[in-house]
C-alpha atoms as a PDB file:
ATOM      1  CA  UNK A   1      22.396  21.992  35.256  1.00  0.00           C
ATOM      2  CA  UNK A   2      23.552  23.964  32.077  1.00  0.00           C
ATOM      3  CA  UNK A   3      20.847  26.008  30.444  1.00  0.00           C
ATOM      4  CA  UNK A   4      20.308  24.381  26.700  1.00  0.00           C
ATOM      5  CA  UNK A   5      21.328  27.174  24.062  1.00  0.00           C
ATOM      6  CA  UNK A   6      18.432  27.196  21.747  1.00  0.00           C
ATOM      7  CA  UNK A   7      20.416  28.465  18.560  1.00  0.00           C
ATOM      8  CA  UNK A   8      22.910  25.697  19.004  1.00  0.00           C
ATOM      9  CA  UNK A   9      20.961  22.649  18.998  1.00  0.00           C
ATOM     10  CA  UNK A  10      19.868  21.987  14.907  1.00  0.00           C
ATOM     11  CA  UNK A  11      18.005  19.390  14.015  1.00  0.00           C
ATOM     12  CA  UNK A  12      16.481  18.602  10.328  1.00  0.00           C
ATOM     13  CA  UNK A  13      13.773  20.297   8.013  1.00  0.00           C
ATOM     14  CA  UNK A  14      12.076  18.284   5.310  1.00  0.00           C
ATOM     15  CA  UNK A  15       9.837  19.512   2.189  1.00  0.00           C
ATOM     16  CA  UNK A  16       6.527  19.225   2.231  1.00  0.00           C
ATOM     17  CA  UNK A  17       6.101  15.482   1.273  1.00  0.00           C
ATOM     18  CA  UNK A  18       6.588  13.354   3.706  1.00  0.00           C
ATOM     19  CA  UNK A  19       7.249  10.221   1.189  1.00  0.00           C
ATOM     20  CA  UNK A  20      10.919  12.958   0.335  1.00  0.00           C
ATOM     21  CA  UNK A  21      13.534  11.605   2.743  1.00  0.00           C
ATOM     22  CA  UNK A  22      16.045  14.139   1.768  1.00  0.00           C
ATOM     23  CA  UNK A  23      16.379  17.138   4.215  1.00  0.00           C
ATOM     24  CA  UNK A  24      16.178  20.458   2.983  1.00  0.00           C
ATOM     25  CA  UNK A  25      18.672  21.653   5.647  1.00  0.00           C
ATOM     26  CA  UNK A  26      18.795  22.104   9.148  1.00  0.00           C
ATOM     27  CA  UNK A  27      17.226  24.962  11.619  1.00  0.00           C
ATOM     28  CA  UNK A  28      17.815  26.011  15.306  1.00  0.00           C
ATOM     29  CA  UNK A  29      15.442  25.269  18.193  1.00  0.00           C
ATOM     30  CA  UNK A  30      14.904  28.705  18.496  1.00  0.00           C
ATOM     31  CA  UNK A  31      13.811  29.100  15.117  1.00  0.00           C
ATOM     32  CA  UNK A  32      11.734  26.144  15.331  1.00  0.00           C
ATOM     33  CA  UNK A  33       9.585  27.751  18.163  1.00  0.00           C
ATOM     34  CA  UNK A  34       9.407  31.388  15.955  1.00  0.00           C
ATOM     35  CA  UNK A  35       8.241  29.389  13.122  1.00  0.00           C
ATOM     36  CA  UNK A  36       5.221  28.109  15.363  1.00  0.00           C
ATOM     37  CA  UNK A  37       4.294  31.430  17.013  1.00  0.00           C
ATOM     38  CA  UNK A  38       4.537  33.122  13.754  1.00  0.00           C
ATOM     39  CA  UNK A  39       4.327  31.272  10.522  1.00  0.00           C
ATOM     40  CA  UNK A  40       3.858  32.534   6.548  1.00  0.00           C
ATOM     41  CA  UNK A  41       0.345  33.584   5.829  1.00  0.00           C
ATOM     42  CA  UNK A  42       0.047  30.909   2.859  1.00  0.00           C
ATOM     43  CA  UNK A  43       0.718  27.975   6.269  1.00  0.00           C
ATOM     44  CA  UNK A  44      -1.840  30.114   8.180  1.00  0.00           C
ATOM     45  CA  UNK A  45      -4.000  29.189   5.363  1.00  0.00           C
ATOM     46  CA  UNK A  46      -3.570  25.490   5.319  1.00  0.00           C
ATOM     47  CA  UNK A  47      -3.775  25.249   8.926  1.00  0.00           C
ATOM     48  CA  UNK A  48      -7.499  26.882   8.865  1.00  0.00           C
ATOM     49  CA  UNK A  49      -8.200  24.292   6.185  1.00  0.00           C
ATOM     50  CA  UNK A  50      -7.071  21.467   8.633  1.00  0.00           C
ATOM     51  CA  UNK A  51      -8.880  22.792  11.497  1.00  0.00           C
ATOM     52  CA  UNK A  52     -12.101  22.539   9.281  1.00  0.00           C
ATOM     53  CA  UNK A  53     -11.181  19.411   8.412  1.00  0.00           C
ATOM     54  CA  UNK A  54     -11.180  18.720  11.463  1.00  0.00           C
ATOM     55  CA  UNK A  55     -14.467  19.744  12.879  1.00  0.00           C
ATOM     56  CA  UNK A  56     -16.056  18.086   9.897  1.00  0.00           C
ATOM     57  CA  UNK A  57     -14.280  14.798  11.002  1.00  0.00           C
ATOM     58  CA  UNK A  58     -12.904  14.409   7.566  1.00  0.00           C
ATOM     59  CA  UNK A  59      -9.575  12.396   8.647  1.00  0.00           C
ATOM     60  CA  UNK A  60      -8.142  11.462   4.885  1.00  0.00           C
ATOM     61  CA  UNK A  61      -8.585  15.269   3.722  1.00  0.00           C
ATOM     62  CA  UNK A  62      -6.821  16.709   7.234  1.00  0.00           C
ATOM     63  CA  UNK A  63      -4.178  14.178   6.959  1.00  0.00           C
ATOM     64  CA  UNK A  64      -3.967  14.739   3.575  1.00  0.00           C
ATOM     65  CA  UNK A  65      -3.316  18.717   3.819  1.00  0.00           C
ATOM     66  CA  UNK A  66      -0.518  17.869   6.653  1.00  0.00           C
ATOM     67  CA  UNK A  67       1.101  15.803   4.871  1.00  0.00           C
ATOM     68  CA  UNK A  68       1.206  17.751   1.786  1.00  0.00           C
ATOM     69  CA  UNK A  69       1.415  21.041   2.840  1.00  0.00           C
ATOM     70  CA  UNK A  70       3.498  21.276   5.816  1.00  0.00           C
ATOM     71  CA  UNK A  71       6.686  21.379   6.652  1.00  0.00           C
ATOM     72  CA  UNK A  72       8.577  18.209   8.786  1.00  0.00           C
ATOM     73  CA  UNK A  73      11.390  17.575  11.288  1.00  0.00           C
ATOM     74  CA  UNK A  74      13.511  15.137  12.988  1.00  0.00           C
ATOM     75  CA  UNK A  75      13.772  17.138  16.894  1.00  0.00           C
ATOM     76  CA  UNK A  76      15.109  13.925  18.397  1.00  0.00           C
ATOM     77  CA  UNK A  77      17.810  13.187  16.339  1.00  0.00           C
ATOM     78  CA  UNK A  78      19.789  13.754  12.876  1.00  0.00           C
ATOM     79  CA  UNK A  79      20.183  11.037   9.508  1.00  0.00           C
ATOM     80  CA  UNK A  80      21.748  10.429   6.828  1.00  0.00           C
ATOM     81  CA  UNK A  81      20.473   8.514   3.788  1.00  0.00           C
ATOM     82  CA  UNK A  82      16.805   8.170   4.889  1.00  0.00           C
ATOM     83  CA  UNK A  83      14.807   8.286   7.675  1.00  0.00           C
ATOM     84  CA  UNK A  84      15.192   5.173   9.762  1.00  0.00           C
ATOM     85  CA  UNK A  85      16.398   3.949  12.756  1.00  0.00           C
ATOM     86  CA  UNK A  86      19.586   2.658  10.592  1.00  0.00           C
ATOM     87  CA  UNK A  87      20.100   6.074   9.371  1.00  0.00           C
ATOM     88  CA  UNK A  88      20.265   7.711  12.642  1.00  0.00           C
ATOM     89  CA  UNK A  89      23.832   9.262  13.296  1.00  0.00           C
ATOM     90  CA  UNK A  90      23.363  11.648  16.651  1.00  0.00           C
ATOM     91  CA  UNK A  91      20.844  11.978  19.175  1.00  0.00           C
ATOM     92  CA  UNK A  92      19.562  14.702  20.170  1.00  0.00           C
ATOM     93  CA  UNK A  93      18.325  16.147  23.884  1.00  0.00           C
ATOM     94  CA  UNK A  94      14.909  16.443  22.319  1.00  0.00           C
ATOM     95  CA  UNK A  95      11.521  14.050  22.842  1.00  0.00           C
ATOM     96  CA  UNK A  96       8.624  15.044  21.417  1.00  0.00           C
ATOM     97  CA  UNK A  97       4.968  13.436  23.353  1.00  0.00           C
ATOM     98  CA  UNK A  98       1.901  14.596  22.647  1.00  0.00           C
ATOM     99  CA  UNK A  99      -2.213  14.037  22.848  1.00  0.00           C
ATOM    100  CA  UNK A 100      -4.819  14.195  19.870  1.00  0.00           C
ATOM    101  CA  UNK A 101      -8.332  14.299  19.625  1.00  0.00           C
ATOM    102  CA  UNK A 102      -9.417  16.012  22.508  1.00  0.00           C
ATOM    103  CA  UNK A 103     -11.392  18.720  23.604  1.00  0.00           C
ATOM    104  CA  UNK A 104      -9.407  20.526  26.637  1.00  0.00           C
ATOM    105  CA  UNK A 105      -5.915  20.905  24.366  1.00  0.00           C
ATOM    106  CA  UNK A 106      -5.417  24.440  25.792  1.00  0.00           C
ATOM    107  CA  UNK A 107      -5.855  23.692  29.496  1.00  0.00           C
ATOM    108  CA  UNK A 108      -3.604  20.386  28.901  1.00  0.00           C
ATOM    109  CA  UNK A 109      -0.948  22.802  27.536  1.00  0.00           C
ATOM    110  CA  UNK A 110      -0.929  25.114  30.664  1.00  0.00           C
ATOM    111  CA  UNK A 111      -1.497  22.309  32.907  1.00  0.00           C
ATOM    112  CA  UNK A 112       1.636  19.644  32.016  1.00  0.00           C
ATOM    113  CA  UNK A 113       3.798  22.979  30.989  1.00  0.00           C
ATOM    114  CA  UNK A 114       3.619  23.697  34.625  1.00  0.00           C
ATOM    115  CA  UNK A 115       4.079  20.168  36.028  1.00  0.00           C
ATOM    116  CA  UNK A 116       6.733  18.763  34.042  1.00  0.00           C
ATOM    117  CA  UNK A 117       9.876  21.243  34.572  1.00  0.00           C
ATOM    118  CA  UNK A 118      11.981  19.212  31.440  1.00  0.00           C
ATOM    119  CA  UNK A 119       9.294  20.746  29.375  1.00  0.00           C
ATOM    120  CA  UNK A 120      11.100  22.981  26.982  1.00  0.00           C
ATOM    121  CA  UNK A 121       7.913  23.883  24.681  1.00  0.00           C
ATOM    122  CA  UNK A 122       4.276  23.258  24.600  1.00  0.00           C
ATOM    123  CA  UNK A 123       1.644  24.274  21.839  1.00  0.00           C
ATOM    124  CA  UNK A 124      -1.117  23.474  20.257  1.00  0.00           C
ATOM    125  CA  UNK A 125      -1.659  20.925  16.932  1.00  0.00           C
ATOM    126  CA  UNK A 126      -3.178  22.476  13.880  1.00  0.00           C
ATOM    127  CA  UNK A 127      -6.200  21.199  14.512  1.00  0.00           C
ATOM    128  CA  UNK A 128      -6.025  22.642  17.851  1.00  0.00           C
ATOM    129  CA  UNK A 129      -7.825  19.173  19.317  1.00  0.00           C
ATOM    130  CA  UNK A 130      -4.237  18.227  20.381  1.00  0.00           C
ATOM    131  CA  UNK A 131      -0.830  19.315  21.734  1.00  0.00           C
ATOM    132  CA  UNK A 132       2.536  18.429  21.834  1.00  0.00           C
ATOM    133  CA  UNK A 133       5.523  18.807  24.460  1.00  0.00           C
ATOM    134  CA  UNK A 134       9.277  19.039  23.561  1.00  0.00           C
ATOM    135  CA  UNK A 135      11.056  17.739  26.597  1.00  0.00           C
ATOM    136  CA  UNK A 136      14.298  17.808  27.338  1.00  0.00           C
ATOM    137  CA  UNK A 137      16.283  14.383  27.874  1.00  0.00           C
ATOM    138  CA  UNK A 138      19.636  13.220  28.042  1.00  0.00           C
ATOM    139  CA  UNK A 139      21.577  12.852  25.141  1.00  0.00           C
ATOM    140  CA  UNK A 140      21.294   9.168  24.573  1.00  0.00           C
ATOM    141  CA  UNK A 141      23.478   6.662  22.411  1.00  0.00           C
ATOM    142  CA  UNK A 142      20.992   4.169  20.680  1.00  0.00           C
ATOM    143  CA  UNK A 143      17.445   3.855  19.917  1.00  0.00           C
ATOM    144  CA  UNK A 144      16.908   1.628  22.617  1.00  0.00           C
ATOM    145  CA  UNK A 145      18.261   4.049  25.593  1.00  0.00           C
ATOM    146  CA  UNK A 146      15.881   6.830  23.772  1.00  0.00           C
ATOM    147  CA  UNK A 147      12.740   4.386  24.164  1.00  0.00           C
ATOM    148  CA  UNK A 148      13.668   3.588  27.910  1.00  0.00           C
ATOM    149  CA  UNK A 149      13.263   7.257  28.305  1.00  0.00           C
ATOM    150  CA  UNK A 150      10.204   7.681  26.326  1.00  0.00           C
ATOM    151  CA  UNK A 151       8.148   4.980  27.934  1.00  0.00           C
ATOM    152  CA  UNK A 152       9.310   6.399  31.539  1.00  0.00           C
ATOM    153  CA  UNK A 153       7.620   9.722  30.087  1.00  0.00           C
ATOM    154  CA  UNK A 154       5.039   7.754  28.964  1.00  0.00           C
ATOM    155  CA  UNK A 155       4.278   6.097  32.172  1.00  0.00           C
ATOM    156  CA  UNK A 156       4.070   8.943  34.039  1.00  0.00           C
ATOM    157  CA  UNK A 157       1.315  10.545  31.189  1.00  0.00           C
ATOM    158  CA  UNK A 158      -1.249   7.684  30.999  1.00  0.00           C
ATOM    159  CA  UNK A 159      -3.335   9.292  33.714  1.00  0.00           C
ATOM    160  CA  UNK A 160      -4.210  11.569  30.880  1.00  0.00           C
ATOM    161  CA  UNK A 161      -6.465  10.511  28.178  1.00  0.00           C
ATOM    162  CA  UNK A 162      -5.803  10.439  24.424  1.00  0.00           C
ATOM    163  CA  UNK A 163      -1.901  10.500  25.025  1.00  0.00           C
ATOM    164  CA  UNK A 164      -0.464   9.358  21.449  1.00  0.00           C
ATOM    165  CA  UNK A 165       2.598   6.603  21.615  1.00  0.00           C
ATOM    166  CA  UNK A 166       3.630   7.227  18.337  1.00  0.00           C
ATOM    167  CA  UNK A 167       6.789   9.126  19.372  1.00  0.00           C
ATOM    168  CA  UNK A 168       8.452   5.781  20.712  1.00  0.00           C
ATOM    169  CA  UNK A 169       9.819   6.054  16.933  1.00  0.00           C
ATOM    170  CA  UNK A 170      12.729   9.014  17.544  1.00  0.00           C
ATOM    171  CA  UNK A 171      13.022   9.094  13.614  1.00  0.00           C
ATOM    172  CA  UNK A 172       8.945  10.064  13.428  1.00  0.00           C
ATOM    173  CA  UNK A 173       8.254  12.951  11.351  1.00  0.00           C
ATOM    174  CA  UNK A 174       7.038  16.089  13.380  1.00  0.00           C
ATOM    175  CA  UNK A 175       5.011  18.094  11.707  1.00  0.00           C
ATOM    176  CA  UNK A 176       4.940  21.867  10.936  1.00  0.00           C
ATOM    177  CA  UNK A 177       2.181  23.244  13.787  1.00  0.00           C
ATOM    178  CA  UNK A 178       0.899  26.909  14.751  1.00  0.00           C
ATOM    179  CA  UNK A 179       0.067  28.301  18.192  1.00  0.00           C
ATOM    180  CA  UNK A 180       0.825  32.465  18.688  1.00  0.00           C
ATOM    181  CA  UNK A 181       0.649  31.300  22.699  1.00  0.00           C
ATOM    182  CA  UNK A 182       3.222  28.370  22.675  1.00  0.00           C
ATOM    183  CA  UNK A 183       4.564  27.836  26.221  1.00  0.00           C
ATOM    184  CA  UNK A 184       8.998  27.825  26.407  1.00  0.00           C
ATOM    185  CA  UNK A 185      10.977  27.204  28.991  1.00  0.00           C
ATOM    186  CA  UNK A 186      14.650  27.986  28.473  1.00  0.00           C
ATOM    187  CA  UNK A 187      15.939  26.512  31.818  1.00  0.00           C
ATOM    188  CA  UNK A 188      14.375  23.363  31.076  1.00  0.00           C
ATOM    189  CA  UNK A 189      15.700  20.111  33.176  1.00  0.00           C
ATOM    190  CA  UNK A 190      16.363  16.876  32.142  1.00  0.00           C
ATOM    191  CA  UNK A 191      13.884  14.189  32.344  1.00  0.00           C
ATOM    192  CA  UNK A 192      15.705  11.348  33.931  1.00  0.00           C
ATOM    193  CA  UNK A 193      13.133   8.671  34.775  1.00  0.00           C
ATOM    194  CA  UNK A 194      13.619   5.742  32.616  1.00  0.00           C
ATOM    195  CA  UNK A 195      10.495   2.656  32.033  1.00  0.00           C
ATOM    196  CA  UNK A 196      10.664  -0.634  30.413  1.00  0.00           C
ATOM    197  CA  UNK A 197      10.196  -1.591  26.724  1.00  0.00           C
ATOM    198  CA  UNK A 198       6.434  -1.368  25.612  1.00  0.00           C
ATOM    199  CA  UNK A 199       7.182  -4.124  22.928  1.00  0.00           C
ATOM    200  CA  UNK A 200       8.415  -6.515  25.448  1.00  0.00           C
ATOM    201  CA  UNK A 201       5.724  -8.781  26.921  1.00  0.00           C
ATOM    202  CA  UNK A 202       5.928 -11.794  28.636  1.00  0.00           C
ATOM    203  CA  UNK A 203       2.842 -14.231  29.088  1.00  0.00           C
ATOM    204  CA  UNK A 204       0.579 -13.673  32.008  1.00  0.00           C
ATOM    205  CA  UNK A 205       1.274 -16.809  34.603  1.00  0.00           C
ATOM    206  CA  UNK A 206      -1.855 -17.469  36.573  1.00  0.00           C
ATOM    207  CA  UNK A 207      -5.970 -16.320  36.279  1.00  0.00           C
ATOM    208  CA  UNK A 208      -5.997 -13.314  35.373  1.00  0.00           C
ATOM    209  CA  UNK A 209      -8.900 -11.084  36.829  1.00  0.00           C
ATOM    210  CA  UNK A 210     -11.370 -10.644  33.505  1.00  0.00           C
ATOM    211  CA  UNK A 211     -13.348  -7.136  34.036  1.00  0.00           C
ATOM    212  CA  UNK A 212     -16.627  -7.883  34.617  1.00  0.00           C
ATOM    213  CA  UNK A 213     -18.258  -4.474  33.670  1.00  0.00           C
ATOM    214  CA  UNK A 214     -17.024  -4.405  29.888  1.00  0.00           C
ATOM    215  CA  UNK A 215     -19.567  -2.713  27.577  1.00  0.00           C
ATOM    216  CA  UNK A 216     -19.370  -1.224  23.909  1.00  0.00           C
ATOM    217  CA  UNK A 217     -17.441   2.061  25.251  1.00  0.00           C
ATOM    218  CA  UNK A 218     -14.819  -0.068  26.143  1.00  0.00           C
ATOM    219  CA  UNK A 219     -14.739  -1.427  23.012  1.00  0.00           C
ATOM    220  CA  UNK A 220     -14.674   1.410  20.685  1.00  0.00           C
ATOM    221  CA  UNK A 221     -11.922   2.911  23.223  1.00  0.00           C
ATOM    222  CA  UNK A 222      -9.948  -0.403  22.136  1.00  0.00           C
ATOM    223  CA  UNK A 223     -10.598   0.600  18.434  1.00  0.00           C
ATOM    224  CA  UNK A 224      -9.701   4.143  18.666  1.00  0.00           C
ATOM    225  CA  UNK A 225      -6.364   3.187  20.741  1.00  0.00           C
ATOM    226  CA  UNK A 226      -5.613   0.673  17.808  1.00  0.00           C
ATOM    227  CA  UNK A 227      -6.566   2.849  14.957  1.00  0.00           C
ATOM    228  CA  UNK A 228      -4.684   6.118  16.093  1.00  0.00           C
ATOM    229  CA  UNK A 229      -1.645   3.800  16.498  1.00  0.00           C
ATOM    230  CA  UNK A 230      -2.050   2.389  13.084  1.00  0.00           C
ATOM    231  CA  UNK A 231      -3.058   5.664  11.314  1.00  0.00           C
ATOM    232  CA  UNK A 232      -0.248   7.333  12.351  1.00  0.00           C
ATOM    233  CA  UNK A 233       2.453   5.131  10.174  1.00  0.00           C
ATOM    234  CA  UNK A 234       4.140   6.632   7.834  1.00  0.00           C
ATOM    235  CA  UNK A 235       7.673   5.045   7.710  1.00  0.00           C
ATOM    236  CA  UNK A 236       9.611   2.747   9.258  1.00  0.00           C
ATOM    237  CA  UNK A 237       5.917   1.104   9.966  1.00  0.00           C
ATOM    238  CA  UNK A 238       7.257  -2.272  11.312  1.00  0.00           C
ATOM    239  CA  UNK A 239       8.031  -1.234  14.728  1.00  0.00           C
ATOM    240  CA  UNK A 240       4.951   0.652  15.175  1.00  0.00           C
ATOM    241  CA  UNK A 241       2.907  -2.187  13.771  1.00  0.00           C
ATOM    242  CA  UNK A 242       4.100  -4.686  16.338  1.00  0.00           C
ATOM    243  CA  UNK A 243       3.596  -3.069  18.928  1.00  0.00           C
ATOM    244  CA  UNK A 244       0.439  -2.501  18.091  1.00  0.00           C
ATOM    245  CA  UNK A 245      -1.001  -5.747  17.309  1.00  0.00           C
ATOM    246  CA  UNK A 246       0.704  -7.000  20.208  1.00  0.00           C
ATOM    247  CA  UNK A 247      -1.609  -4.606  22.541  1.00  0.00           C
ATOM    248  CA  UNK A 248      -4.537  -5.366  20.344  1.00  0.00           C
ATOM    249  CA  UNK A 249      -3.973  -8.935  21.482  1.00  0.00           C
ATOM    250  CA  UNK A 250      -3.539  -8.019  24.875  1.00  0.00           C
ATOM    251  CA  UNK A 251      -6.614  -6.469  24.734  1.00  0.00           C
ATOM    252  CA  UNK A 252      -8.409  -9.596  23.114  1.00  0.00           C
ATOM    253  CA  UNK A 253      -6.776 -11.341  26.087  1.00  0.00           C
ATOM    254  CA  UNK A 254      -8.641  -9.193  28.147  1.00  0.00           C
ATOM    255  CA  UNK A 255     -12.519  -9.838  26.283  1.00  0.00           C
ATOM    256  CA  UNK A 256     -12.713  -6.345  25.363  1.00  0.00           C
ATOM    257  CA  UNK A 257     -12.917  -7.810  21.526  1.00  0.00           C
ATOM    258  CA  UNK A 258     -13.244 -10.870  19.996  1.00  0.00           C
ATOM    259  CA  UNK A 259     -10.239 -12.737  18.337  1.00  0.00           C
ATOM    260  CA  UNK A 260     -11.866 -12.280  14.543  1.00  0.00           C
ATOM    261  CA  UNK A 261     -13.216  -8.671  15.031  1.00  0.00           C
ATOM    262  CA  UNK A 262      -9.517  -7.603  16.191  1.00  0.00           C
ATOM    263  CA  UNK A 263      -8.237  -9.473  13.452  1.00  0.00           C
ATOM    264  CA  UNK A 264     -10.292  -7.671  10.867  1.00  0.00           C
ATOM    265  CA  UNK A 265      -9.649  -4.524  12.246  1.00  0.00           C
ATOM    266  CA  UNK A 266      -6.238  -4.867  11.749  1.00  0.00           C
ATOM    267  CA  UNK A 267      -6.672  -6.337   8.036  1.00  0.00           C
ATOM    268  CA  UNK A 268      -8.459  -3.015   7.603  1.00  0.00           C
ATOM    269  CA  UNK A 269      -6.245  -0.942   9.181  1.00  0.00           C
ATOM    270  CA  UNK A 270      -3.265  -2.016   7.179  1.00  0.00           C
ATOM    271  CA  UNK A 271      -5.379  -1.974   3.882  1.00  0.00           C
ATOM    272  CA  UNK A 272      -6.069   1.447   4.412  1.00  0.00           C
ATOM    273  CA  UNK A 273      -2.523   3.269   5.428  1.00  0.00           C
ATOM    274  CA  UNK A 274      -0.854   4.182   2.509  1.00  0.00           C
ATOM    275  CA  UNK A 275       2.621   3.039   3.713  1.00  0.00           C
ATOM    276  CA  UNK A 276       1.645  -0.235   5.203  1.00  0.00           C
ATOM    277  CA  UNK A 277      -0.406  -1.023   2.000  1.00  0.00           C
ATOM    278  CA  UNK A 278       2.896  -1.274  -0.402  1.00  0.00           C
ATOM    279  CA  UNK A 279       3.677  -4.834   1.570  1.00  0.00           C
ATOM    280  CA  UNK A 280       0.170  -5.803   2.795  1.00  0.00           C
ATOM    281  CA  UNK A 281       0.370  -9.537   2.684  1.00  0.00           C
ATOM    282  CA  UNK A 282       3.792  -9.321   4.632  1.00  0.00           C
ATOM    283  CA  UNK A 283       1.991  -7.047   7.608  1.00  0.00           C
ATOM    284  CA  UNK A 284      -1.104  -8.689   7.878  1.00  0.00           C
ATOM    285  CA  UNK A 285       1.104 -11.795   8.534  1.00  0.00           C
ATOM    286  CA  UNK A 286       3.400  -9.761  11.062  1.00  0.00           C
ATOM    287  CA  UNK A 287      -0.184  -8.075  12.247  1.00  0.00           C
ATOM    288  CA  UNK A 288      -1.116 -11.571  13.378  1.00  0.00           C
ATOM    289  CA  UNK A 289       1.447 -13.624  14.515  1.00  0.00           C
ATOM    290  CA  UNK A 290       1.922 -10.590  16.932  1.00  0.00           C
ATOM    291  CA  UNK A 291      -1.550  -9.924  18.190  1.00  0.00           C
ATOM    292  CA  UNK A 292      -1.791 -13.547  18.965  1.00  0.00           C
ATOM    293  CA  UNK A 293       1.306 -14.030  20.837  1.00  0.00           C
ATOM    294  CA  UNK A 294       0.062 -10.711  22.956  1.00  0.00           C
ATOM    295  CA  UNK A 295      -3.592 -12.616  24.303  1.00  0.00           C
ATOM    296  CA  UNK A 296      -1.326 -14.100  26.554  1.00  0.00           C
ATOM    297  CA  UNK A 297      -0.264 -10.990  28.249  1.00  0.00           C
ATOM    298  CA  UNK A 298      -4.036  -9.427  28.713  1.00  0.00           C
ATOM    299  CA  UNK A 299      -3.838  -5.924  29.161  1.00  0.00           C
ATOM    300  CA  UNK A 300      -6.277  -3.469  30.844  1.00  0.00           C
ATOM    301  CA  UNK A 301      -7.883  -0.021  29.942  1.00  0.00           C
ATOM    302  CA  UNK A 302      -7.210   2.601  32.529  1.00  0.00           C
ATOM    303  CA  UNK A 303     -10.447   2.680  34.230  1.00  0.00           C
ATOM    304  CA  UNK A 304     -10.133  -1.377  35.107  1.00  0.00           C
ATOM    305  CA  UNK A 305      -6.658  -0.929  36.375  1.00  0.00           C
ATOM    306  CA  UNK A 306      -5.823  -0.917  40.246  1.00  0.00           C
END
């Protein structure tokens, strides 16, 4: 397999504002990795602010300063005229996966950079409680071929916890990060292994096995799941919305939350993200036709699956 030439492949840079849809130009792989082993002292800055942030647990100020602050790209693919799935006009032989809030981001680094051999880069977030993976796919030819591949990636990476599904979206924004020790591989391969559609459900035929050892843990695991999902909108927010409300009603399904708690979660949710909030009476009603069509598909946490 041909070796990918890292100052070939260009992708899109975008100003520090992630509502500005308007690239400021494009930059080479390889210049994308230098930028993360060696940013401007004024980024070095903001990225000490959003590790403080961090510690503190103050979410609105981190996401605030990375979304404000930092630099954004478009690794998976290149638009014109905005930045949604309709403005997509070449794929690229990038994914992008990645974990958050965790507490072993460096040894998750090393560890998947040395199992997954389609790994072309691995660093840390700037919050360093996270990290993120540019692997090396196929050059698809629709959105649809680029989420078969994701959720086969994804798959195989729910072992771990924390993994983040918001890069199902190819169009997501990728923010600026810093890590002097990132991980590259320049004879990356391919990752070939293709899964189904995680917003295609069908109803669960038959009694489905209820865990009987749910407690409050389980619970708040359901919440963070949701929330991170949620949280992490920032365009194109329909998508990611139905897929989550659909899982949230899967997990209703299950009896790890009550109908009206999982409803009002959502309500909040929605309320609260600053692009969902422009049409909230439209989401909440997408938000809850979706999460009640997904109770009957019931879905599990990983520690009650078999």
């Amino acid at each position: 397999m041909d070796k990918l030439d890292f100052n070939k492949i260009r992708f899109q840079y975008y100003p520090s504002a992630v509502w500005k849809t308007t690239p400021l130009g494009t930059l080479s792989l390889q210049q994308f990795i230098d930028s993360h082993r060696s940013p401007k002292p004024e980024i070095l800055e903001v990225f000490k602010k959003i590790e403080e942030a961090s510690l503190e647990g103050d979410l609105k100020t981190k996401d605030y300063l990375k979304q404000n602050n930092l630099y954004y790209f478009s690794p998976s693919c290149r638009m014109e005229g905005g930045r949604s799935h309709k403005d997509i006009v070449e794929f690229l032989p990038l994914m992008i996966v990645e974990f958050d809030k965790i507490n072993y981001a460096e040894e998750l680094k090393l560890e998947l950079f040395s199992r997954l051999k389609c790994c072309i880069a691995a660093y840390l977030s700037p919050s360093r409680k996270g990290c993120k993976f540019i692997i090396r796919i196929p050059v698809v030819k629709s959105v649809e071929e680029y989420k078969e591949y994701y959720c086969g990636m994804a798959y195989y990476l729910e072992k771990f916890n924390n993994f983040d599904p918001a890069n199902f979206n190819p169009s997501l924004p990728l923010f600026l990060s810093y890590d002097e020790n990132i991980l590259v591989r320049e004879d990356a391969e391919e990752w070939t292994t293709r899964g189904g559609k995680v917003d295609a459900f069908v109803p669960f035929e038959g009694e489905f096995p209820i865990p009987g050892d749910i407690n409050l843990e389980d619970k708040a695991e359901v919440i963070r799941i949701i929330s991170l999902c949620i949280n992490r909108i920032v365009d194109s927010g329909h998508t990611q919305l139905v897929g989550a409300s659909a899982s949230l009603g899967g997990y209703v399904g299950a009896e790890y939350i009550g109908f009206e708690e999982a409803l009002n979660l959502l309500y909040d949710l929605i309320e609260d993200n600053e692009y969902l909030s422009k049409g909230v009476s439209n989401y909440k009603k997408t938000a809850k036709d979706m999460m009640t069509r997904g109770i009957g598909s019931p879905l599990l946490l990983n520690r009650h699956k078999k």
